[in-house]
C-alpha atoms as a PDB file:
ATOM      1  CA  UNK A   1       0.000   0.000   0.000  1.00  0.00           C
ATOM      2  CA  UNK A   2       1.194   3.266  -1.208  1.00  0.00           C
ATOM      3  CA  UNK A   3       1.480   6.496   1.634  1.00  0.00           C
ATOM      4  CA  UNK A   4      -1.637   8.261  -0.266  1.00  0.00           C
ATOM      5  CA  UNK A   5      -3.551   4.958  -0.146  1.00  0.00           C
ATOM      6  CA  UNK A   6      -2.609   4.404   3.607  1.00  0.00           C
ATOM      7  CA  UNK A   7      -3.667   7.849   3.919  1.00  0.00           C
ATOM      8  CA  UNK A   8      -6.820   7.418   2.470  1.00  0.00           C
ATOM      9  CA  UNK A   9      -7.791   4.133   4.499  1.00  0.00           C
ATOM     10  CA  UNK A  10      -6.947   5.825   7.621  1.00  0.00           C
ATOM     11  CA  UNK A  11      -9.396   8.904   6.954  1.00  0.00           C
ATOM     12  CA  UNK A  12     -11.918   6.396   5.968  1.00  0.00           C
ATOM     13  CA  UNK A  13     -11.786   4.390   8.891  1.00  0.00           C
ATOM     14  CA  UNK A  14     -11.645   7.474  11.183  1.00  0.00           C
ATOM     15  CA  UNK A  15     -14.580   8.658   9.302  1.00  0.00           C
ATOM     16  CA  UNK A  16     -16.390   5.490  10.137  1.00  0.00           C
ATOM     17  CA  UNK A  17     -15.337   5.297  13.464  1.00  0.00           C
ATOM     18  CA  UNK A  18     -16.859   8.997  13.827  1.00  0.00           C
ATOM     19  CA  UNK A  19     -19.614   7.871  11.701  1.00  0.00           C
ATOM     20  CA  UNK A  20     -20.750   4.937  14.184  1.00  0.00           C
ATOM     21  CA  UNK A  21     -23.480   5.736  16.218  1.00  0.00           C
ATOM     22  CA  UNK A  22     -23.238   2.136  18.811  1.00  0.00           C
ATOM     23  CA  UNK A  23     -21.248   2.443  21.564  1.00  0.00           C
ATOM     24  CA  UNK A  24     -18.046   0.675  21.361  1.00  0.00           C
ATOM     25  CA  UNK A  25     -15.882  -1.214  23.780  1.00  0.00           C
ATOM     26  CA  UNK A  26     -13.327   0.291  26.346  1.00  0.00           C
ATOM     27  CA  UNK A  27     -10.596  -1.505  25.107  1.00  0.00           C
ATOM     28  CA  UNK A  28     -11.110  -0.852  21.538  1.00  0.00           C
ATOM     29  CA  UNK A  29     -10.951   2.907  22.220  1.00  0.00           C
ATOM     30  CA  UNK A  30      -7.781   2.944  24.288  1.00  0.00           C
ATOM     31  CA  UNK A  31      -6.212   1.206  21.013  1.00  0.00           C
ATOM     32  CA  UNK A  32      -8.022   3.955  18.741  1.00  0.00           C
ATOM     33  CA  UNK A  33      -6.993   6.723  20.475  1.00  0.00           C
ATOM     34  CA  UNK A  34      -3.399   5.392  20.592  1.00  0.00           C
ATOM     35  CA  UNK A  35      -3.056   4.442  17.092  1.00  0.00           C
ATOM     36  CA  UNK A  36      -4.811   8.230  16.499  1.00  0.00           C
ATOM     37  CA  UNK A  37      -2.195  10.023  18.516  1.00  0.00           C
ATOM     38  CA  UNK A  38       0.877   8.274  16.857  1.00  0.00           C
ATOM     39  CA  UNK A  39      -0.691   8.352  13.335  1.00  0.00           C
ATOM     40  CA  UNK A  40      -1.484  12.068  13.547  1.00  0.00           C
ATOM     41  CA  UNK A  41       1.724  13.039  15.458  1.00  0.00           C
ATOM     42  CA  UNK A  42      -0.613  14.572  18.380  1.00  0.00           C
ATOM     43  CA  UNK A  43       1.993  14.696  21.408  1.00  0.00           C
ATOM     44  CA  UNK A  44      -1.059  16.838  23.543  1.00  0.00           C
ATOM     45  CA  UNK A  45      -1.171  15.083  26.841  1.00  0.00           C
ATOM     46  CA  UNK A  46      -4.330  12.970  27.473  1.00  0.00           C
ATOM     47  CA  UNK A  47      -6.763  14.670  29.722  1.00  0.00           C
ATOM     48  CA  UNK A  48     -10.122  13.722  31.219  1.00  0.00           C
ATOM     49  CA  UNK A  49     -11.991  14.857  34.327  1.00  0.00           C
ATOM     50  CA  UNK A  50     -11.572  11.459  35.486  1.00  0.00           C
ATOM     51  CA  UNK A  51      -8.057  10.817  36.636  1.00  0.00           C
ATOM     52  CA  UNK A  52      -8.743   7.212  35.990  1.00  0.00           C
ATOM     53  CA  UNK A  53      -9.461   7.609  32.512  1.00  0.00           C
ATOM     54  CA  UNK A  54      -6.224  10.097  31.953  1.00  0.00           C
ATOM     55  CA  UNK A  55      -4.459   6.938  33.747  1.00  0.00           C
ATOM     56  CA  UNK A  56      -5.893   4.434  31.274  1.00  0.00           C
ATOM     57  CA  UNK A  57      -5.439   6.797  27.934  1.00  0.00           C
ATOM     58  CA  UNK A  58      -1.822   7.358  28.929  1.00  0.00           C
ATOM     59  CA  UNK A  59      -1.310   3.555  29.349  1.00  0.00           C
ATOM     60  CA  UNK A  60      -2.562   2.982  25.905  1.00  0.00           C
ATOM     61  CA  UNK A  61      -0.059   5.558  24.748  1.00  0.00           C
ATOM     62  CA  UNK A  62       2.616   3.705  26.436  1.00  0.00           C
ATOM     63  CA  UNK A  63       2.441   0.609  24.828  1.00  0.00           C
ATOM     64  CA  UNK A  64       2.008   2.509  21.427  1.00  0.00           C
ATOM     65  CA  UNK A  65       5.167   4.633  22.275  1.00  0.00           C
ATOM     66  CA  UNK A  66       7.525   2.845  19.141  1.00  0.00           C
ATOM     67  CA  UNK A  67       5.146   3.094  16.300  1.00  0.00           C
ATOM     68  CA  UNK A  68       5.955   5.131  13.329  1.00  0.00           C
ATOM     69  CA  UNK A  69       3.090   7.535  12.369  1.00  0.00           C
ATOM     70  CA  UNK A  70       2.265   5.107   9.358  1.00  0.00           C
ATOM     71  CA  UNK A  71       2.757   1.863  11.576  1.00  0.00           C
ATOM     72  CA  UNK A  72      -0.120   3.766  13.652  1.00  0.00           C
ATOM     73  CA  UNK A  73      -2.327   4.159  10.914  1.00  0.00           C
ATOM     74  CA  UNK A  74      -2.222   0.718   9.827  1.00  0.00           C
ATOM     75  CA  UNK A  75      -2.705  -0.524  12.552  1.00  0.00           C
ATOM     76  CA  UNK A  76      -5.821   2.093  13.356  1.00  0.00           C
ATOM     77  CA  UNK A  77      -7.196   0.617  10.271  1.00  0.00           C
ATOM     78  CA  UNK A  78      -6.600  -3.169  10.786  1.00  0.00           C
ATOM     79  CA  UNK A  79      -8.430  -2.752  13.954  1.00  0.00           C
ATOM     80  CA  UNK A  80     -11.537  -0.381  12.798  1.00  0.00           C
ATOM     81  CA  UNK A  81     -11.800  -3.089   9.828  1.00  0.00           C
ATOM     82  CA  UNK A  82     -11.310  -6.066  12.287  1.00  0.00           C
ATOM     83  CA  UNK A  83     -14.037  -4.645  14.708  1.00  0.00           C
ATOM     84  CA  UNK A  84     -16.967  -4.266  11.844  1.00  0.00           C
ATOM     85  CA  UNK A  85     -16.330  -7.620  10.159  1.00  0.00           C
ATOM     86  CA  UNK A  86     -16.317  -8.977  13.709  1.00  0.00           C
ATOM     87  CA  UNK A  87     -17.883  -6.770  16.410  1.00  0.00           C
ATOM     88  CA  UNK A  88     -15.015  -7.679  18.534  1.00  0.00           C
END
């Protein structure tokens, strides 16, 4: 896959993702909004009124902490594509 096609799958998939109107699962987040950060090069600090959350988002950012901004948006993609073939 080319960088404008990777680039391309990744808005698509964020677009479905924004798209959705289900609720989706904790854990599938968490790896979302890693794979976002890395992919879009977003170094903001997570915040959330619930220190718990900011604990959990910043965990997820850990473990995605050596990706490459186009490893993150495969990955984003494998998982958004993963989750609506499977719901899982």
């Amino acid at each position: 896959m080319t960088s404008e096609e990777l680039d391309i799958a990744f808005r698509t998939a964020v677009a479905s993702i924004n798209e959705h109107t289900e609720p989706f699962p904790a854990d599938f987040l968490l790896r979302l909004y890693s794979y976002y950060k890395k992919a879009t090069g977003d170094q903001d600090l997570p915040s959330s009124n619930n220190p718990l959350i900011t604990a959990f988002k910043t965990n997820a950012l850990f473990q995605a902490k050596n990706l490459t901004p186009d490893e993150a948006k495969t990955l984003y993609v494998e998982a958004v594509n993963h989750y609506f073939l499977y719901r899982k």
